[in-house]
Protein backbone atom coordinates (compact mmCIF):
# COMPACT_ATOMS: atom_id res chain seq x y z
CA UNK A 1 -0.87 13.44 4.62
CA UNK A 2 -4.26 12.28 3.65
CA UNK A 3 -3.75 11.19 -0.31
CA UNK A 4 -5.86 13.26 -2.87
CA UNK A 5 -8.07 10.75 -4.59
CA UNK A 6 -10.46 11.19 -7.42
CA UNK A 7 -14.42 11.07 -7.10
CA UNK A 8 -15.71 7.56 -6.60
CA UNK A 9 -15.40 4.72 -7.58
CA UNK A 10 -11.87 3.91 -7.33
CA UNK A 11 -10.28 1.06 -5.51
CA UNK A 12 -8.19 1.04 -1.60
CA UNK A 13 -6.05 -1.86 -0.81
CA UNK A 14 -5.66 -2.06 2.89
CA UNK A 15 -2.56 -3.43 4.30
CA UNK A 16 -2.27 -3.75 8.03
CA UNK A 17 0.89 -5.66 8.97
CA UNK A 18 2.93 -6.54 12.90
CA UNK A 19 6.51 -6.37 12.23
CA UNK A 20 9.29 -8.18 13.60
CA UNK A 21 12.27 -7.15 15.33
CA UNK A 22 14.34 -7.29 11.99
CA UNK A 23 14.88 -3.87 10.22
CA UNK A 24 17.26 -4.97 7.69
CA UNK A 25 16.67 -3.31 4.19
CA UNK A 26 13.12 -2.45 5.73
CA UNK A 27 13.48 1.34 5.46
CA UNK A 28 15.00 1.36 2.22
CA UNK A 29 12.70 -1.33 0.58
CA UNK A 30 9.30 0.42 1.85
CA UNK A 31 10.99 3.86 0.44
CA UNK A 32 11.26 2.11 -2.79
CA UNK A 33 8.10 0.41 -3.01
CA UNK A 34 6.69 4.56 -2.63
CA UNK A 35 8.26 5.47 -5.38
CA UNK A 36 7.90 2.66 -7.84
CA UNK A 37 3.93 2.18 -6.87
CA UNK A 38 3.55 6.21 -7.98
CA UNK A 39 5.17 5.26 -11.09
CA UNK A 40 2.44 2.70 -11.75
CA UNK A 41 -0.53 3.20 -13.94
CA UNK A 42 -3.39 3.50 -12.10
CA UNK A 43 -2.21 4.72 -9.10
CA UNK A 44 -4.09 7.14 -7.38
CA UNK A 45 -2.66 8.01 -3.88
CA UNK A 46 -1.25 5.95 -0.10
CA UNK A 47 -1.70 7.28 3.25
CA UNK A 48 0.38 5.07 5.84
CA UNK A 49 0.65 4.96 9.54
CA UNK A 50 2.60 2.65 12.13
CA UNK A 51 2.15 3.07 15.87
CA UNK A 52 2.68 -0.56 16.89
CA UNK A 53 0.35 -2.25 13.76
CA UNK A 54 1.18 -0.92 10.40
CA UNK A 55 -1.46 0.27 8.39
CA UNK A 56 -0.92 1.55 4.79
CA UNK A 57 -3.70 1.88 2.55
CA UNK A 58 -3.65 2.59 -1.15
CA UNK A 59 -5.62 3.66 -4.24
CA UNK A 60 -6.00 2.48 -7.53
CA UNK A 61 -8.56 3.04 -10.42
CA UNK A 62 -9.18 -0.44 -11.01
CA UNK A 63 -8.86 -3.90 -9.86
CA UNK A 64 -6.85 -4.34 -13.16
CA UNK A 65 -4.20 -1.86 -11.77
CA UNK A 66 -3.96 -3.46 -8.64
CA UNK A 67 -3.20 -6.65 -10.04
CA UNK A 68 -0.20 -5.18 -12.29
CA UNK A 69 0.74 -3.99 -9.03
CA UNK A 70 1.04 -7.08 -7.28
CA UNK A 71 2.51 -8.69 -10.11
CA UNK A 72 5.53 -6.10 -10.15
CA UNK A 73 8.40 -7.80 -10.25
CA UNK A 74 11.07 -5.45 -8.01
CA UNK A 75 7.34 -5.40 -5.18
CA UNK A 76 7.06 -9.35 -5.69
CA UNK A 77 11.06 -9.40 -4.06
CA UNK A 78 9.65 -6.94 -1.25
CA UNK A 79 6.22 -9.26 -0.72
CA UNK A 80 9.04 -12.12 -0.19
CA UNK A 81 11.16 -10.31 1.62
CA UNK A 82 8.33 -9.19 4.18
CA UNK A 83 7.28 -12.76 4.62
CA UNK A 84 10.58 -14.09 5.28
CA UNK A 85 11.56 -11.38 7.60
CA UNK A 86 10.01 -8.08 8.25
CA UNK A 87 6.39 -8.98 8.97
CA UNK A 88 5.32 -11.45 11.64
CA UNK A 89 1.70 -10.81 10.17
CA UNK A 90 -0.19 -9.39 7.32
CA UNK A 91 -3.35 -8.97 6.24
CA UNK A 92 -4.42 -7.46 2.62
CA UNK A 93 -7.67 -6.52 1.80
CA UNK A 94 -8.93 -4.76 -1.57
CA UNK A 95 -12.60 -2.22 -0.91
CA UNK A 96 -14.05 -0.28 -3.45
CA UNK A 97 -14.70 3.03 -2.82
CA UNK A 98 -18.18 3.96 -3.84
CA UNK A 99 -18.61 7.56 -1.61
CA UNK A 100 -15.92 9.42 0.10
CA UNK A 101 -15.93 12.89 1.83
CA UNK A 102 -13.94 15.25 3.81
CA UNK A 103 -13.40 18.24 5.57
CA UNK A 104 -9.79 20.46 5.19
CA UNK A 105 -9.38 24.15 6.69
């Protein structure tokens, strides 16, 4: 589902991960991490895909948001948890969003 975001400018943090074999928790933890980012202020919208590489991208009104994000206690125990476990690489990067457009039948 492509996420309904307001006109520009807003913020995207792009996370594009490899995962390992382990699946422990994984399904749950990444469920959670949904529902507790939408419950964030600032939070705009996610799209996320994973065919091999993991890509999950998500928006924010400002970088201010996105830092109370990180700083989230219950995702700082999934950011661990990913590094110790799930992810055998990662790579975050934070874009901001000065034109989008689209096209929807």
């Amino acid at each position: 589902m492509i996420a309904k975001t307001p006109s520009p400018p807003y913020y995207a943090v792009i996370f594009s991960n490899l995962r390992t074999e382990i699946n422990d928790g994984y399904g749950e933890m990444a469920e959670e991490m949904v529902q507790l980012a939408e419950l964030q202020p600032g939070y705009l919208g996610h799209e996320s895909v994973r065919d091999g590489l993991g890509i999950t991208i998500s928006y924010w009104e400002s970088i201010e948001s996105i830092k109370n994000w990180k700083a989230n206690t219950d995702h700082m125990i999934a950011q661990k948890y990913g590094r110790e476990k799930w992810y055998a690489a990662y790579k975050t990067r934070i874009a901001l969003v000065e034109r989008d457009y689209g096209f929807e039948k």
